[in-house]
N, C-alpha and C. Protein backbone atom coordinates (compact mmCIF):
# COMPACT_ATOMS: atom_id res chain seq x y z
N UNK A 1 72.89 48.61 68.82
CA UNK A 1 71.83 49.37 69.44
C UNK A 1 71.65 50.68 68.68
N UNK A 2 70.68 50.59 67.94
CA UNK A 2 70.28 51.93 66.96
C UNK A 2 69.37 52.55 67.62
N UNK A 3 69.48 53.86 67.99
CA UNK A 3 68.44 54.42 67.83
C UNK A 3 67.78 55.00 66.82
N UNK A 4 66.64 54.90 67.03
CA UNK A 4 65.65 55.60 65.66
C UNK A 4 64.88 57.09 66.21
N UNK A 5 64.87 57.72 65.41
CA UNK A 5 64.28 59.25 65.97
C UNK A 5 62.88 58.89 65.23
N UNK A 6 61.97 59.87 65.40
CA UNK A 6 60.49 59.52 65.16
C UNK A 6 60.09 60.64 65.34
N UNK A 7 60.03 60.87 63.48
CA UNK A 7 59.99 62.44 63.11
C UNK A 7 58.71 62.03 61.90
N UNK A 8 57.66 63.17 62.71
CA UNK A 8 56.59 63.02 61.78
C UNK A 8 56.60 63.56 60.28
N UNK A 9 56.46 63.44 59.19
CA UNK A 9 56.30 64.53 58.46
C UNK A 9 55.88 65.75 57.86
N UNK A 10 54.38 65.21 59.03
CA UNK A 10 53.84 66.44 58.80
C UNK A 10 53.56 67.10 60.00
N UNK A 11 54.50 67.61 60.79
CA UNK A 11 54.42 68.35 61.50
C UNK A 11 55.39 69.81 61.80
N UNK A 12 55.17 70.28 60.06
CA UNK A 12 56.04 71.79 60.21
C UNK A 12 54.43 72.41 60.03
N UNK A 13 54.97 73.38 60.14
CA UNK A 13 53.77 75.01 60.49
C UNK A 13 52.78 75.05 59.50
N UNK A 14 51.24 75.35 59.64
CA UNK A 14 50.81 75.43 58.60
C UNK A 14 50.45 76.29 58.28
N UNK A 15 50.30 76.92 56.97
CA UNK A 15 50.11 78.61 56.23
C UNK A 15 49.36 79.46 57.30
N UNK A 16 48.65 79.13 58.57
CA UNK A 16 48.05 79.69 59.18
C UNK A 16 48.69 80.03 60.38
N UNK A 17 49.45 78.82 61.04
CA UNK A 17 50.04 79.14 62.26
C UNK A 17 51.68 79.93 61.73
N UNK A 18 51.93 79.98 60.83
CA UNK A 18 53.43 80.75 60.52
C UNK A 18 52.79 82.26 61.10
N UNK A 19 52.07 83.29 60.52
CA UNK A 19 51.26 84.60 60.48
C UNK A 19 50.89 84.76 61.75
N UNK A 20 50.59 84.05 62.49
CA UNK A 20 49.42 83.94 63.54
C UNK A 20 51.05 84.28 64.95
N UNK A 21 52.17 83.52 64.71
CA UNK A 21 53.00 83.38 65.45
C UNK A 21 53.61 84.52 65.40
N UNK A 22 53.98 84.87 63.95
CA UNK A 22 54.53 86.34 64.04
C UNK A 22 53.56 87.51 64.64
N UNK A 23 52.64 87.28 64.37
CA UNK A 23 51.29 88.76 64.85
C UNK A 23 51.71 88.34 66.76
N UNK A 24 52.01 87.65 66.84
CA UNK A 24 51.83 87.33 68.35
C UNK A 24 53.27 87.78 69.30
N UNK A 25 54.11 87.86 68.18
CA UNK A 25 55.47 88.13 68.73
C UNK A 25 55.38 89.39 68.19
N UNK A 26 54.79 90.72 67.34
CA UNK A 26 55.05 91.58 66.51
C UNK A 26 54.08 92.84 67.49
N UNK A 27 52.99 92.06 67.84
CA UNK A 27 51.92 92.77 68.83
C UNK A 27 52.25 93.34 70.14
N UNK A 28 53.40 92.84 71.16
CA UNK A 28 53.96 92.80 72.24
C UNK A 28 55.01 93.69 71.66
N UNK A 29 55.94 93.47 70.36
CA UNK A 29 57.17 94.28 70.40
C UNK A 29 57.05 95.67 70.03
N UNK A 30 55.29 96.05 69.00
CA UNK A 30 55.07 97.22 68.73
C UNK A 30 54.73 98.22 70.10
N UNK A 31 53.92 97.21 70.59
CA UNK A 31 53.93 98.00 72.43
C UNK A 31 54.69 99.12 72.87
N UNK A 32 56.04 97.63 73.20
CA UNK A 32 56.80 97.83 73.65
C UNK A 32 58.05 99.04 73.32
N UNK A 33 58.41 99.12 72.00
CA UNK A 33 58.81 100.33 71.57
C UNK A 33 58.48 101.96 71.54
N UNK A 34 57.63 102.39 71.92
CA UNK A 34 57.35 103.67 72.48
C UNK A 34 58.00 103.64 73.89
N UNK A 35 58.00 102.84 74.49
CA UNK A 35 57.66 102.95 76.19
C UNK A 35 59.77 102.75 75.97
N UNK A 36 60.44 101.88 75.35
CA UNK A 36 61.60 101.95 75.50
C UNK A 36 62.30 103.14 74.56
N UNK A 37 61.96 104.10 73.79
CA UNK A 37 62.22 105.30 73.37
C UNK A 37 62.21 106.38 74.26
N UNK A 38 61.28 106.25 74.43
CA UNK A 38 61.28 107.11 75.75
C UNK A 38 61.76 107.16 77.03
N UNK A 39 61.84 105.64 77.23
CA UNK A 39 62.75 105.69 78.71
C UNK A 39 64.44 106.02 77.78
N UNK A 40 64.40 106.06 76.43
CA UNK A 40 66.15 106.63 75.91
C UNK A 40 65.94 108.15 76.65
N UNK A 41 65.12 108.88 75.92
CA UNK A 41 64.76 109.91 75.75
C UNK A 41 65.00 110.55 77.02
N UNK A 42 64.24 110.05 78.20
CA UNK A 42 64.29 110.62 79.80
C UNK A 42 66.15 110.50 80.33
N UNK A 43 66.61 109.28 80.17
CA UNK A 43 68.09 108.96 80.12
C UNK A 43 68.88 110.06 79.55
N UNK A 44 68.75 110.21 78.06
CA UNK A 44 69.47 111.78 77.78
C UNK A 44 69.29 112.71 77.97
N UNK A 45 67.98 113.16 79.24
CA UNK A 45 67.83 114.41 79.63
C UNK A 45 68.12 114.55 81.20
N UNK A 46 68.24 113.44 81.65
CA UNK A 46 69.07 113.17 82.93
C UNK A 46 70.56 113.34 82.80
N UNK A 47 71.45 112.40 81.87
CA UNK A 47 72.55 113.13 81.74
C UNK A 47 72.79 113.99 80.96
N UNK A 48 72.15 115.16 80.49
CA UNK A 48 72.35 116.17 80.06
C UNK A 48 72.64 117.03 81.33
N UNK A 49 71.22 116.83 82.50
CA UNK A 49 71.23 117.76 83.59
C UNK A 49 72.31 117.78 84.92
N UNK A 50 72.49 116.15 84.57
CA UNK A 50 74.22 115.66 85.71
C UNK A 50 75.35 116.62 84.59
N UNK A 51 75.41 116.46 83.77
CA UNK A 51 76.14 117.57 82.93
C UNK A 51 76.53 119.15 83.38
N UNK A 52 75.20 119.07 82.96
CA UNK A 52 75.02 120.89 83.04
C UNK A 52 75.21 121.07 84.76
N UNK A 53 74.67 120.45 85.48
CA UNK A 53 74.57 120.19 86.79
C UNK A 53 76.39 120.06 87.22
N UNK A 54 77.04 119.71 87.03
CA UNK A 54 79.19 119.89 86.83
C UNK A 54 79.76 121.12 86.59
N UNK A 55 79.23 121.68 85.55
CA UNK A 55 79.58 122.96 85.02
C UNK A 55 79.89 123.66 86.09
N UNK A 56 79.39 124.08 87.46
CA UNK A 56 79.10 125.35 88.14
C UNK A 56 80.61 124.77 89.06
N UNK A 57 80.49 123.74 89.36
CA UNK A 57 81.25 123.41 90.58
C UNK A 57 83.11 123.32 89.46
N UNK A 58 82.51 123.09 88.37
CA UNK A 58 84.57 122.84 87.73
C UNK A 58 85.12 124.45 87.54
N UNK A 59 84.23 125.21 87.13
CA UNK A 59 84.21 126.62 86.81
C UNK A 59 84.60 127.31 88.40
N UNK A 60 83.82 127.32 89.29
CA UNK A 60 84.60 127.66 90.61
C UNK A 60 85.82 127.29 90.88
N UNK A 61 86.01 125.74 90.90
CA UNK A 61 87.53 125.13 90.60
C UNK A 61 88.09 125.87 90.01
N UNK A 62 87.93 126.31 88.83
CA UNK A 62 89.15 126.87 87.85
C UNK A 62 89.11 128.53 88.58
N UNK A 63 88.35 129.15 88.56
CA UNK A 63 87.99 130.19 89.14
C UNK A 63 89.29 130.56 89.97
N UNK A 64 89.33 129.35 90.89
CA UNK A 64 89.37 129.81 92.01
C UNK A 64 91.59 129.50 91.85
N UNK A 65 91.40 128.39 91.56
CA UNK A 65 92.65 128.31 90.59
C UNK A 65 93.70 129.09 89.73
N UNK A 66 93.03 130.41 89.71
CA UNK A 66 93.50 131.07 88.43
C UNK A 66 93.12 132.21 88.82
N UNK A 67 93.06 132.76 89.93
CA UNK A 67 93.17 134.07 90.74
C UNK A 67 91.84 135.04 90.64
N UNK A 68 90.99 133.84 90.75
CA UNK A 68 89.58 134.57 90.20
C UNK A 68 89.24 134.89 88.92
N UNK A 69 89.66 134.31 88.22
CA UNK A 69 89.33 134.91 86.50
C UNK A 69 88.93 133.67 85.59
N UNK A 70 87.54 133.94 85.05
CA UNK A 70 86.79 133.10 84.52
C UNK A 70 87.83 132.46 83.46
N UNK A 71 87.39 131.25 82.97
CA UNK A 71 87.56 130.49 81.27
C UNK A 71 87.36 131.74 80.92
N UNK A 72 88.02 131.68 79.39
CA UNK A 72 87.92 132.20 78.02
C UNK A 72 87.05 131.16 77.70
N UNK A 73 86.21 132.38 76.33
CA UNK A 73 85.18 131.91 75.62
C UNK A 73 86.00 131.60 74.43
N UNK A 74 85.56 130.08 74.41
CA UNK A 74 86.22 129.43 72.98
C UNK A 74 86.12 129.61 71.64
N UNK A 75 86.85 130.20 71.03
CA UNK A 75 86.89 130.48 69.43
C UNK A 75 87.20 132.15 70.07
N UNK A 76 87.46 132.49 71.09
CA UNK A 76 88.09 133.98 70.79
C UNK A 76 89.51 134.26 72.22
N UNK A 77 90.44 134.02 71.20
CA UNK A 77 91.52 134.20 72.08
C UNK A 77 91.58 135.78 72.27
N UNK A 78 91.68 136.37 72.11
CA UNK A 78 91.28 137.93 72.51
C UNK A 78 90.90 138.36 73.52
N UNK A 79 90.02 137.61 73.82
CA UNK A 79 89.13 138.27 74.77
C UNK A 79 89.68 138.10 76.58
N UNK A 80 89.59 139.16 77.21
CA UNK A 80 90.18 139.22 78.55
C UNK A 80 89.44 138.05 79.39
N UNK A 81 89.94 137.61 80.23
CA UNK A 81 89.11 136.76 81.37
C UNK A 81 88.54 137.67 82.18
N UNK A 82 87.40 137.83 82.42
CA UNK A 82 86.76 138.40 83.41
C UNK A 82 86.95 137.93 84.94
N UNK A 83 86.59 138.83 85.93
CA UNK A 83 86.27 138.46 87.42
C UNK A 83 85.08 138.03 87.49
N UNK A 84 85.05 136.47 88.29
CA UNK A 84 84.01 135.83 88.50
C UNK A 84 83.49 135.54 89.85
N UNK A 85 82.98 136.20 90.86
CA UNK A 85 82.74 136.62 91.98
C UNK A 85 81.51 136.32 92.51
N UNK A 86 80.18 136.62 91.10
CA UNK A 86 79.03 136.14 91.53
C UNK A 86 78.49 135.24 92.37
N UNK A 87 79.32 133.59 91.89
CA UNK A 87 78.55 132.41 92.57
C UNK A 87 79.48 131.97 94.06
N UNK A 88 79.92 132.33 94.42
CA UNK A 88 80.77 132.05 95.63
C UNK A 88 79.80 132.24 96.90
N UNK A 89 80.04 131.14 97.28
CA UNK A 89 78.62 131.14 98.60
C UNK A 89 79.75 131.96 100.03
């Protein structure tokens, strides 16, 4: 019991439909690339702001930790810790 497959020969792509297939898949993906750059773009300015948005609350933590006296500013060991009093609700 053989089977036989039944393969035409001439039925690969012709100089017209190769071009025609890519423009059709190339048209949708050029679209589509602005609109997914930008949803990067909005993403890294959201967690930038959950970021920056941490800062206030670890800084009280430490603050509060360390007898009221801010972080040192990095790259200067010198410098005194200040009293940080301002943001305390």
């Amino acid at each position: 019991m053989e089977r036989r497959l039944n393969i035409k020969l001439g039925s690969a792509f012709t100089p017209i439909e190769m071009p025609l297939g890519i423009a059709i898949i190339a048209i949708p993906a050029a679209l589509l690339l602005p609109v997914l750059s930008s949803a990067k773009a909005k993403a890294q300015r959201t967690v930038c702001a959950n970021n920056l948005r941490q800062i206030n609350p670890a800084l009280r933590m430490n603050s509060k930790d360390s007898a009221e006296i801010a972080p040192r500013t990095p790259g200067s060991a010198d410098s005194p810790g200040r009293k940080w009093t301002g943001y305390k609700h």
